[in-house]
N, C-alpha and C. Protein backbone atom coordinates (compact mmCIF):
# COMPACT_ATOMS: atom_id res chain seq x y z
N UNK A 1 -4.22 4.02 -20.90
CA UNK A 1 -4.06 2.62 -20.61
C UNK A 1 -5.17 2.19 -19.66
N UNK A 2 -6.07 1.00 -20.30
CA UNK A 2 -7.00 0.34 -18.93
C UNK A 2 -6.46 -0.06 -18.12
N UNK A 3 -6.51 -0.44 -17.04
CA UNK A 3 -5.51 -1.42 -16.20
C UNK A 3 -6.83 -2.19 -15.52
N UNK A 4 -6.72 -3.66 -14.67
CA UNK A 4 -7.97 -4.03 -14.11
C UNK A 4 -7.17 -4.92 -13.14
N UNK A 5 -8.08 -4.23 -11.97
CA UNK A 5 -6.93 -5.07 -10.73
C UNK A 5 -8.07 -6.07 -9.99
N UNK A 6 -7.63 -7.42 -9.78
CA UNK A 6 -8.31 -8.08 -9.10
C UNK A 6 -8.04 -8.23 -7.28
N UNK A 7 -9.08 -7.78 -6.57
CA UNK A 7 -8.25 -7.87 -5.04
C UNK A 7 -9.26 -9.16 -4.55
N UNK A 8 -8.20 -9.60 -4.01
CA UNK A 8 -8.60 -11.45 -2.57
C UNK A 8 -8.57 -10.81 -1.77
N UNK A 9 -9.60 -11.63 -0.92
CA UNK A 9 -9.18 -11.01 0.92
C UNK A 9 -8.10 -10.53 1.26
N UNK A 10 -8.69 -9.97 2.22
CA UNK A 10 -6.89 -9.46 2.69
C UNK A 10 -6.68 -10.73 3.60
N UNK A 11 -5.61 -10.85 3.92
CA UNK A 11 -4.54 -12.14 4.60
C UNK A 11 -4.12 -11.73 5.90
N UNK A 12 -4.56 -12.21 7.04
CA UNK A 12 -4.05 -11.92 7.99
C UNK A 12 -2.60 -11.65 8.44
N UNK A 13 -1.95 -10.78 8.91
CA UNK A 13 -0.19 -11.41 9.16
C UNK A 13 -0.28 -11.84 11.01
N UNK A 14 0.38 -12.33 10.80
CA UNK A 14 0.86 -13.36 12.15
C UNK A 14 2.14 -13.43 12.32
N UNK A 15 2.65 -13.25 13.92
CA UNK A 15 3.94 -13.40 14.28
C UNK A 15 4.67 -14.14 13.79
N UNK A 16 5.68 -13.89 13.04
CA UNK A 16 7.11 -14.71 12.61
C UNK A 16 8.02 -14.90 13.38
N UNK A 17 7.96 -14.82 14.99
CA UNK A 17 8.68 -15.10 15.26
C UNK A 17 9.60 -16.25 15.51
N UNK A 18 8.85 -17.41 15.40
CA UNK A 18 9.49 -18.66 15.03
C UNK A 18 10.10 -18.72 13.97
N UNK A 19 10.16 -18.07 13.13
CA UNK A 19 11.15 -17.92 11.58
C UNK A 19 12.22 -16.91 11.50
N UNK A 20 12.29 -16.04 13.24
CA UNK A 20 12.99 -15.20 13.29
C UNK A 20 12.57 -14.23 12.22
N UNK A 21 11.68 -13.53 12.04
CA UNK A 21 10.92 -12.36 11.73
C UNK A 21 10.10 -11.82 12.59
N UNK A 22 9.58 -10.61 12.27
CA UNK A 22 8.42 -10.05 12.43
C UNK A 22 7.07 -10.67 12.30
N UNK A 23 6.89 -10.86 11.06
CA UNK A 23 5.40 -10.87 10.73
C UNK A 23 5.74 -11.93 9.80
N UNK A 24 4.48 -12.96 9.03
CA UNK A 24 4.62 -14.16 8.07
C UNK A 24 3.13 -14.15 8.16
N UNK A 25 3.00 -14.74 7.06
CA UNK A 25 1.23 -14.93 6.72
C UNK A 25 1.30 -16.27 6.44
N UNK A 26 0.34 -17.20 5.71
CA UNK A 26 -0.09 -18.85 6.04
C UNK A 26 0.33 -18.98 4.04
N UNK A 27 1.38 -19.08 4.06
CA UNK A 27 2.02 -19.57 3.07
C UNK A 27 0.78 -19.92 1.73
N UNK A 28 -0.15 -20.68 2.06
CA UNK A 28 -0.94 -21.49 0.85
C UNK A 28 -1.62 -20.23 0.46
N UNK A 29 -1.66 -19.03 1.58
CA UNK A 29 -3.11 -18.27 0.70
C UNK A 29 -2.28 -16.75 -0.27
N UNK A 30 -1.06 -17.18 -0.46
CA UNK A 30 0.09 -16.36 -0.97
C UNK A 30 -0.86 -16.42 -2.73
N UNK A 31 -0.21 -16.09 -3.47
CA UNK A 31 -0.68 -16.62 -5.06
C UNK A 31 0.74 -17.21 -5.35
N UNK A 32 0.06 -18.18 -6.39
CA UNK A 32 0.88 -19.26 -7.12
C UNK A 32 2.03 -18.59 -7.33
N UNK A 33 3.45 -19.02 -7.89
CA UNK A 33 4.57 -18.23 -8.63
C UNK A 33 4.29 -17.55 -9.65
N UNK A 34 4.66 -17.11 -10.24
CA UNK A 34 5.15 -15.81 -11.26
C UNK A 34 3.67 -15.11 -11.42
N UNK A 35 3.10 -14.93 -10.55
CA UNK A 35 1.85 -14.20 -11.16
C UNK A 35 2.14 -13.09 -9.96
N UNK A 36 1.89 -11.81 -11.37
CA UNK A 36 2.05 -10.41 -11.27
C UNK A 36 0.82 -9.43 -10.54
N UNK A 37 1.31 -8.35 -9.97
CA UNK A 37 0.50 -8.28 -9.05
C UNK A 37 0.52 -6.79 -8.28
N UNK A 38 -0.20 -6.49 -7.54
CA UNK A 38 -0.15 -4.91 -6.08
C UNK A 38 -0.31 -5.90 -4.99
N UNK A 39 0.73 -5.19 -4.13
CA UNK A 39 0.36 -6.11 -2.43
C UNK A 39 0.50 -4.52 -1.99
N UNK A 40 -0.13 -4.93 -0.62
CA UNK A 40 -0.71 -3.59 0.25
C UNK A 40 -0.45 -4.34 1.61
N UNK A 41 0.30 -3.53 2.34
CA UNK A 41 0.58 -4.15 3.68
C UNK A 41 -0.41 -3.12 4.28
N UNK A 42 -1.21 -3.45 5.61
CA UNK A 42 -2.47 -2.51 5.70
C UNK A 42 -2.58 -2.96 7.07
N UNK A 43 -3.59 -1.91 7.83
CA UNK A 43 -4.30 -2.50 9.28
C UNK A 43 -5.50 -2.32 9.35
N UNK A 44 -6.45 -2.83 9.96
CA UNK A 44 -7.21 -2.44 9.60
C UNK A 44 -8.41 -2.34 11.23
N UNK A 45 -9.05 -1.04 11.15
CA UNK A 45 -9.61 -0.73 12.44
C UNK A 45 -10.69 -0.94 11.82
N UNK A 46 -11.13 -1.77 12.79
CA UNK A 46 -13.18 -1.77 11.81
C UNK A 46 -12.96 -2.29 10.72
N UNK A 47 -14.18 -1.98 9.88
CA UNK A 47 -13.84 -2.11 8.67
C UNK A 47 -12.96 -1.54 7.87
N UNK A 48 -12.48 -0.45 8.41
CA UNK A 48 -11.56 0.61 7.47
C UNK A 48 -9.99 0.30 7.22
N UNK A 49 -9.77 -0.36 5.93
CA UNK A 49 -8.59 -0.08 5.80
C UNK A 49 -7.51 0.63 5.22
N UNK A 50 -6.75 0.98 6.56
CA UNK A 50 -5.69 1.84 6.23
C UNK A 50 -4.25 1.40 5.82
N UNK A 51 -3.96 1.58 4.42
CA UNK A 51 -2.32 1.28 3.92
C UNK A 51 -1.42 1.52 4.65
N UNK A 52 -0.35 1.14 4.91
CA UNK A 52 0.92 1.46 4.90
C UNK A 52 1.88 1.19 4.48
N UNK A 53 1.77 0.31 3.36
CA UNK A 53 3.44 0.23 2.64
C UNK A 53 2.27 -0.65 0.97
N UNK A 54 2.64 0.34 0.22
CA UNK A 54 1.78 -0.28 -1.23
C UNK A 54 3.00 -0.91 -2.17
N UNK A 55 3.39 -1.74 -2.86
CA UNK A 55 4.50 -2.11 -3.92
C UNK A 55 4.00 -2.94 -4.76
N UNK A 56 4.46 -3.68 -5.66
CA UNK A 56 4.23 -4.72 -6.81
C UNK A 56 5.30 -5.21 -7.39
N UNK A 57 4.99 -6.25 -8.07
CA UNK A 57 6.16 -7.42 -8.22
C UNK A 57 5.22 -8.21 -9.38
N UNK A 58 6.46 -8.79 -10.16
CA UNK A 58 6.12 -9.79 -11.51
C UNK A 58 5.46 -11.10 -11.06
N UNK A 59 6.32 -11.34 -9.97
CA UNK A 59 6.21 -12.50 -9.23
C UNK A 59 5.74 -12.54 -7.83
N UNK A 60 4.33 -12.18 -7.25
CA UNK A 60 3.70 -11.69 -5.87
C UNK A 60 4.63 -12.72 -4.84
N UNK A 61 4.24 -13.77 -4.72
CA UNK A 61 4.76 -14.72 -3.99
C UNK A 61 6.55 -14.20 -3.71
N UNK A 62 6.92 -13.98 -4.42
CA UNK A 62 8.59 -13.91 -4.35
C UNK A 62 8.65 -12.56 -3.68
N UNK A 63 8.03 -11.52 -4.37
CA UNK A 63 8.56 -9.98 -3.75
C UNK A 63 7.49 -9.89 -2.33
N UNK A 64 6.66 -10.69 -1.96
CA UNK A 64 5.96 -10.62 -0.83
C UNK A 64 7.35 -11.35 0.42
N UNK A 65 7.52 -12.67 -0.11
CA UNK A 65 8.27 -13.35 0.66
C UNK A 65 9.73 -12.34 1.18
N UNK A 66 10.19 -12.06 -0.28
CA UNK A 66 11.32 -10.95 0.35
C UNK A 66 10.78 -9.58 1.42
N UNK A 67 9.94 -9.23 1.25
CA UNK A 67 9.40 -7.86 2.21
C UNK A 67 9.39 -8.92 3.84
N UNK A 68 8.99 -9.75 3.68
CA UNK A 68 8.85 -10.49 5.41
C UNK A 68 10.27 -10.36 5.80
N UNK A 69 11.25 -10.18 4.90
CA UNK A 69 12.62 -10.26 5.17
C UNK A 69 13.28 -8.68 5.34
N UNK A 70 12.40 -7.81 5.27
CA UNK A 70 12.83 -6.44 4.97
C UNK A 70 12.66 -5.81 6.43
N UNK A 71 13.70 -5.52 7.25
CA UNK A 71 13.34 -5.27 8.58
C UNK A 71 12.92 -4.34 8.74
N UNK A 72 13.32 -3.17 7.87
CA UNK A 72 12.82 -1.20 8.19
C UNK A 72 11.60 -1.98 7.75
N UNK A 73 11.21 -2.17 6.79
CA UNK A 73 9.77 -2.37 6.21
C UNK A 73 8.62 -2.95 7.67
N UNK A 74 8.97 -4.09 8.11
CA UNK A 74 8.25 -4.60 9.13
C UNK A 74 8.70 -3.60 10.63
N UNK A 75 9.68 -3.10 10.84
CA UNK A 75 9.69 -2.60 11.82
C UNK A 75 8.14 -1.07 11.74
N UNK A 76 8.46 -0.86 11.11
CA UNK A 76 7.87 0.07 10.28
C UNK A 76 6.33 -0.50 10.92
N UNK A 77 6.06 -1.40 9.98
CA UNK A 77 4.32 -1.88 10.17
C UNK A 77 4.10 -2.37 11.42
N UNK A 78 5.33 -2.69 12.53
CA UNK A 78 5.10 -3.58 13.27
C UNK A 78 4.96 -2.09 14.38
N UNK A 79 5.82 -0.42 13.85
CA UNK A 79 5.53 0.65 14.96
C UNK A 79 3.98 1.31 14.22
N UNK A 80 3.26 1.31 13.43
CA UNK A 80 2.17 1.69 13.16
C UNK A 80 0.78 1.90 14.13
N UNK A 81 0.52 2.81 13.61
CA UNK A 81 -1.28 2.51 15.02
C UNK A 81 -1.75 0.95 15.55
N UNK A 82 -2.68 1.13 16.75
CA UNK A 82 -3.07 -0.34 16.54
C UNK A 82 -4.16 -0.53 15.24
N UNK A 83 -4.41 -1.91 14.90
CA UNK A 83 -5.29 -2.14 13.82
C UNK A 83 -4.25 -3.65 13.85
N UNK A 84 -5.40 -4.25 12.90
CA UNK A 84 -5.04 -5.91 13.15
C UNK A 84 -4.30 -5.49 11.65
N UNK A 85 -2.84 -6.37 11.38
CA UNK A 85 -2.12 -6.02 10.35
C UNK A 85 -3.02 -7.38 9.08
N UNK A 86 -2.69 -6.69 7.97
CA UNK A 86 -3.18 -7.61 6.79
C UNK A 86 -2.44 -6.98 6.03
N UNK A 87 -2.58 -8.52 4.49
CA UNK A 87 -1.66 -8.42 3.27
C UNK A 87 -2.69 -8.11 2.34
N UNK A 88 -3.03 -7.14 1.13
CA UNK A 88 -4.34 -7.33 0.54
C UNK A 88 -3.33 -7.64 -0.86
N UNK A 89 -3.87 -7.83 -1.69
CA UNK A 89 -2.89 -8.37 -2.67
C UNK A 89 -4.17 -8.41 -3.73
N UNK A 90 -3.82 -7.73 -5.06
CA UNK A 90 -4.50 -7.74 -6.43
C UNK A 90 -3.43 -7.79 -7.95
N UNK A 91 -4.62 -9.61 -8.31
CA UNK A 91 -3.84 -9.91 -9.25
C UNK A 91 -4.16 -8.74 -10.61
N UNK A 92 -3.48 -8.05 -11.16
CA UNK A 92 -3.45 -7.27 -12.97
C UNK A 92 -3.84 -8.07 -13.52
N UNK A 93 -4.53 -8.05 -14.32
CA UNK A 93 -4.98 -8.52 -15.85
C UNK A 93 -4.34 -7.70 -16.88
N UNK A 94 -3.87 -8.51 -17.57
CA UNK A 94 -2.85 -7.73 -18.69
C UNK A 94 -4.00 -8.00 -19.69
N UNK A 95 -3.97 -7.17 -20.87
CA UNK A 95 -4.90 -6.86 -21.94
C UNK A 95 -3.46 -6.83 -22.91
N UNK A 96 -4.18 -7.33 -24.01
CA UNK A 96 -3.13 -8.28 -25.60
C UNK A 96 -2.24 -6.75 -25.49
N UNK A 97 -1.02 -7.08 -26.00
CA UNK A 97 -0.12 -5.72 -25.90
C UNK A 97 0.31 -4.86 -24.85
N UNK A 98 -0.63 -5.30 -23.85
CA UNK A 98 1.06 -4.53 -22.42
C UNK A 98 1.57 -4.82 -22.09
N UNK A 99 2.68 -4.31 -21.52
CA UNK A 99 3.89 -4.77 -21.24
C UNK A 99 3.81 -4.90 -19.47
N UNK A 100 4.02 -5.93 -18.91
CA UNK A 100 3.63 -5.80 -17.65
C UNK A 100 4.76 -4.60 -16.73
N UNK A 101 6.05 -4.96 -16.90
CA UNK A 101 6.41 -4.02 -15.98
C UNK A 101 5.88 -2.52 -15.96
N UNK A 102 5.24 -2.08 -17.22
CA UNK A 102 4.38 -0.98 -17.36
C UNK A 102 3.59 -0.73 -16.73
N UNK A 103 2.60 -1.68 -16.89
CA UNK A 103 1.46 -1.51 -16.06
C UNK A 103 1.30 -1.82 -14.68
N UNK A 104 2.23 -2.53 -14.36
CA UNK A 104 2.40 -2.92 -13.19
C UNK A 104 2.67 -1.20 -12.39
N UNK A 105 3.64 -0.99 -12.59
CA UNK A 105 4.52 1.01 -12.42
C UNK A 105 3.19 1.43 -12.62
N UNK A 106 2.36 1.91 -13.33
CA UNK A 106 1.10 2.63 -13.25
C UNK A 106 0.45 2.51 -12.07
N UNK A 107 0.20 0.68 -12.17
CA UNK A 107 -0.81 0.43 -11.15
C UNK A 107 -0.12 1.01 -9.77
N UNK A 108 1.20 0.76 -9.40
CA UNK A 108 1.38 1.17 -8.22
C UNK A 108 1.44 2.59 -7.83
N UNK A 109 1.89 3.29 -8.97
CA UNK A 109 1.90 4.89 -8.78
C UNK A 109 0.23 5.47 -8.48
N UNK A 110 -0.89 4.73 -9.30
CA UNK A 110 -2.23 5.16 -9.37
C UNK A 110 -2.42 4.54 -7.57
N UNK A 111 -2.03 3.57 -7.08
CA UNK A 111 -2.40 3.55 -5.96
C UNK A 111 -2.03 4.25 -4.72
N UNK A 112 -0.75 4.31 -4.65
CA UNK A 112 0.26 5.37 -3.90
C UNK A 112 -0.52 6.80 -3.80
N UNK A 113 -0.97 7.22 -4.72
CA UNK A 113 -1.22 8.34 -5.37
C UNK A 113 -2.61 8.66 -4.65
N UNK A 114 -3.52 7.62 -5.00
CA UNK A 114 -4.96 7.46 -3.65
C UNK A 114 -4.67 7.63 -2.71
N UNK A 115 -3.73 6.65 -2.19
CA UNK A 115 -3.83 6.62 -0.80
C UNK A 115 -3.10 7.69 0.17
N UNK A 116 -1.91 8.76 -0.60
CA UNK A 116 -1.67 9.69 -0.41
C UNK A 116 -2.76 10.90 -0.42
N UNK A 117 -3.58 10.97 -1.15
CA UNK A 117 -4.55 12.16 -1.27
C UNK A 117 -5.26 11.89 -0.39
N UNK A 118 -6.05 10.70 -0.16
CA UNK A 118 -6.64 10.28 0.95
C UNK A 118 -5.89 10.56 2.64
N UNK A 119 -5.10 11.34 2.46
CA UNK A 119 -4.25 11.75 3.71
C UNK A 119 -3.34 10.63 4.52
N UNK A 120 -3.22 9.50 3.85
CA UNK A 120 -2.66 8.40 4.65
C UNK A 120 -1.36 8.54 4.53
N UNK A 121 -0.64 7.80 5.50
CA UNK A 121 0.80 8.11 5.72
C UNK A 121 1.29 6.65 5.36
N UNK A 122 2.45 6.57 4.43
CA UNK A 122 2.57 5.25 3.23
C UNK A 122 4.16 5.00 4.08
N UNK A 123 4.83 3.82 4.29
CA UNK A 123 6.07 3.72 4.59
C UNK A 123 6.93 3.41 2.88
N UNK A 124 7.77 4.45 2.53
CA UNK A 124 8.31 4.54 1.50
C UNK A 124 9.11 2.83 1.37
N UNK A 125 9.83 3.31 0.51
CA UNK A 125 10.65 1.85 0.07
C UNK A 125 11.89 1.75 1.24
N UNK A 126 11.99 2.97 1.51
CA UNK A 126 13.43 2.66 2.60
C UNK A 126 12.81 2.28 3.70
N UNK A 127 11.27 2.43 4.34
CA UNK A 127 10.52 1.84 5.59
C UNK A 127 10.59 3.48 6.20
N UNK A 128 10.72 4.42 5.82
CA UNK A 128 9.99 5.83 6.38
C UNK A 128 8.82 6.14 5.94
N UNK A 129 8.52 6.99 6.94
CA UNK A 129 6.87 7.40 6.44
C UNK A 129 7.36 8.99 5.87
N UNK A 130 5.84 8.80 5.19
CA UNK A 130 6.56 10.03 4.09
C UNK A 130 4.98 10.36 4.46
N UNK A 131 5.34 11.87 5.32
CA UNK A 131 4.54 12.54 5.54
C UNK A 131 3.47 13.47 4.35
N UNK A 132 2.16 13.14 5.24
CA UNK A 132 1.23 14.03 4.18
C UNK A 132 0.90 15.14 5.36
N UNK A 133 0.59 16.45 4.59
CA UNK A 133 -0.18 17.34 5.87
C UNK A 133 -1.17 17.36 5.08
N UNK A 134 -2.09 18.17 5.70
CA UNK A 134 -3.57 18.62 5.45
C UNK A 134 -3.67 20.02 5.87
N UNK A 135 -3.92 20.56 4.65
CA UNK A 135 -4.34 22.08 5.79
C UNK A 135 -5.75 22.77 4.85
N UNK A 136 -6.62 23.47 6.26
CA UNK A 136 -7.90 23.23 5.95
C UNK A 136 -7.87 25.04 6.00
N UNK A 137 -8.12 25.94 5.10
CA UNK A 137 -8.57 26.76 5.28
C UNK A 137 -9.90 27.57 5.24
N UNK A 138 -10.29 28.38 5.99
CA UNK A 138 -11.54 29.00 6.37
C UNK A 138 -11.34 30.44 5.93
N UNK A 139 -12.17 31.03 4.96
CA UNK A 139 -12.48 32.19 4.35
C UNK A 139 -13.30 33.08 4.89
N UNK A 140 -13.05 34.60 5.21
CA UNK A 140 -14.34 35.10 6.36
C UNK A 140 -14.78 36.20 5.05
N UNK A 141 -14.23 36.15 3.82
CA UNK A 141 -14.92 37.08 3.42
C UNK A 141 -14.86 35.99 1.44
N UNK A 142 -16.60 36.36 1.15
CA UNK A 142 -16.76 35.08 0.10
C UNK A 142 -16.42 35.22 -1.37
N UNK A 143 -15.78 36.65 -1.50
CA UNK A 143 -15.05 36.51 -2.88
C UNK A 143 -14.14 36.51 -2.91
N UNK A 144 -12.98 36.28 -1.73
CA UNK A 144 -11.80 35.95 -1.58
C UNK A 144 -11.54 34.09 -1.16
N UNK A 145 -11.51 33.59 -2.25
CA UNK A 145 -11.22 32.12 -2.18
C UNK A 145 -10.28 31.44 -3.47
N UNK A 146 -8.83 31.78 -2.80
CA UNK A 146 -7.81 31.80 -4.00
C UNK A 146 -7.42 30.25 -4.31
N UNK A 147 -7.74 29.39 -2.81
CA UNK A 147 -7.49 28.15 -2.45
C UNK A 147 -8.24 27.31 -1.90
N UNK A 148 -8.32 26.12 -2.27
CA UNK A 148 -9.86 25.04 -2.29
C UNK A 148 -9.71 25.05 -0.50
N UNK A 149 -10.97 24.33 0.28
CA UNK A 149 -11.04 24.21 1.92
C UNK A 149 -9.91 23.35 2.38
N UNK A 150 -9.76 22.41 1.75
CA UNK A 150 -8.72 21.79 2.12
C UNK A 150 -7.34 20.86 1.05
N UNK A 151 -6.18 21.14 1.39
CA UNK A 151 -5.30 21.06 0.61
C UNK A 151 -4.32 19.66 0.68
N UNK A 152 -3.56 19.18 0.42
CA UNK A 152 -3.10 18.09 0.49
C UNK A 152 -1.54 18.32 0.22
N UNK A 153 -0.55 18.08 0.71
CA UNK A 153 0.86 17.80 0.81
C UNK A 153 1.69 16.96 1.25
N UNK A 154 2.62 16.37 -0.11
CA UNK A 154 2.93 15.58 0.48
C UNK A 154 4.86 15.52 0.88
N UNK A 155 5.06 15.32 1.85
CA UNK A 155 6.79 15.92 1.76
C UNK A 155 7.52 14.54 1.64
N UNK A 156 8.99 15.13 1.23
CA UNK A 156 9.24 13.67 0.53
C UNK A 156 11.02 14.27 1.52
């Protein structure tokens, strides 16, 4: 399956606390209704940004709006490293014959899936972090190398 993801700036988040939330972003730069989609709740140090909670929805605007409402979720992003928080959000292009909730499930598993190997620590759907380790091993003798330098795990 192709899949082709379009990403917008990322979106600043800003205190909700006047709405009695956590976090809220500037409503207009949301995408229109029913358009399908990956949002990435993220921080970002420097230029580098780091995920922490990846999902998707038929309707971005709607399943974004409900997550501002999801308290493990924001408690979650709101106990994270420092880094200025952002929404990055990429609209799918569906190609004649897919089925979106399909591709949509791909797209998010193919991203999850990066950003896990990439060693990042993702807040699951319940708002836990679901630990990755890293373990780097060093070989002192060179025809004994049963296992690559460094390994990736992820515990669930």
């Amino acid at each position: 399956m192709e899949i082709e993801m379009k990403w917008r700036k990322p979106i600043p988040l800003r205190s909700g606390a006047r709405q009695g939330m956590i976090y809220t972003c500037e409503e207009s730069l949301l995408p229109k209704p029913n358009k399908a989609g990956i949002y990435v709740f993220a921080r970002m140090v420097h230029e580098y940004v780091i995920p922490l909670y990846i999902g998707q929805g038929g309707d971005l605007k709607q399943r974004i709006q409900q997550q501002f409402n999801n308290l493990k979720l924001m408690k979650g992003i709101e106990k994270a490293p420092p880094g200025k928080r952002r929404l990055m959000i990429a609209r799918v292009k569906l190609r004649p014959g897919q089925n979106q909730d399909s591709v949509l499930k791909v797209a998010e598993k193919a991203c999850i899936e990066s950003a896990l190997s990439q060693g990042f620590e993702l807040l699951n759907k319940q708002g836990v972090k679901e630990k990755v380790h890293s373990i780097v091993s060093h070989y002192r003798y060179a025809n004994f190398r049963p296992f690559p330098k460094v390994m990736k795990l992820k515990e669930k």
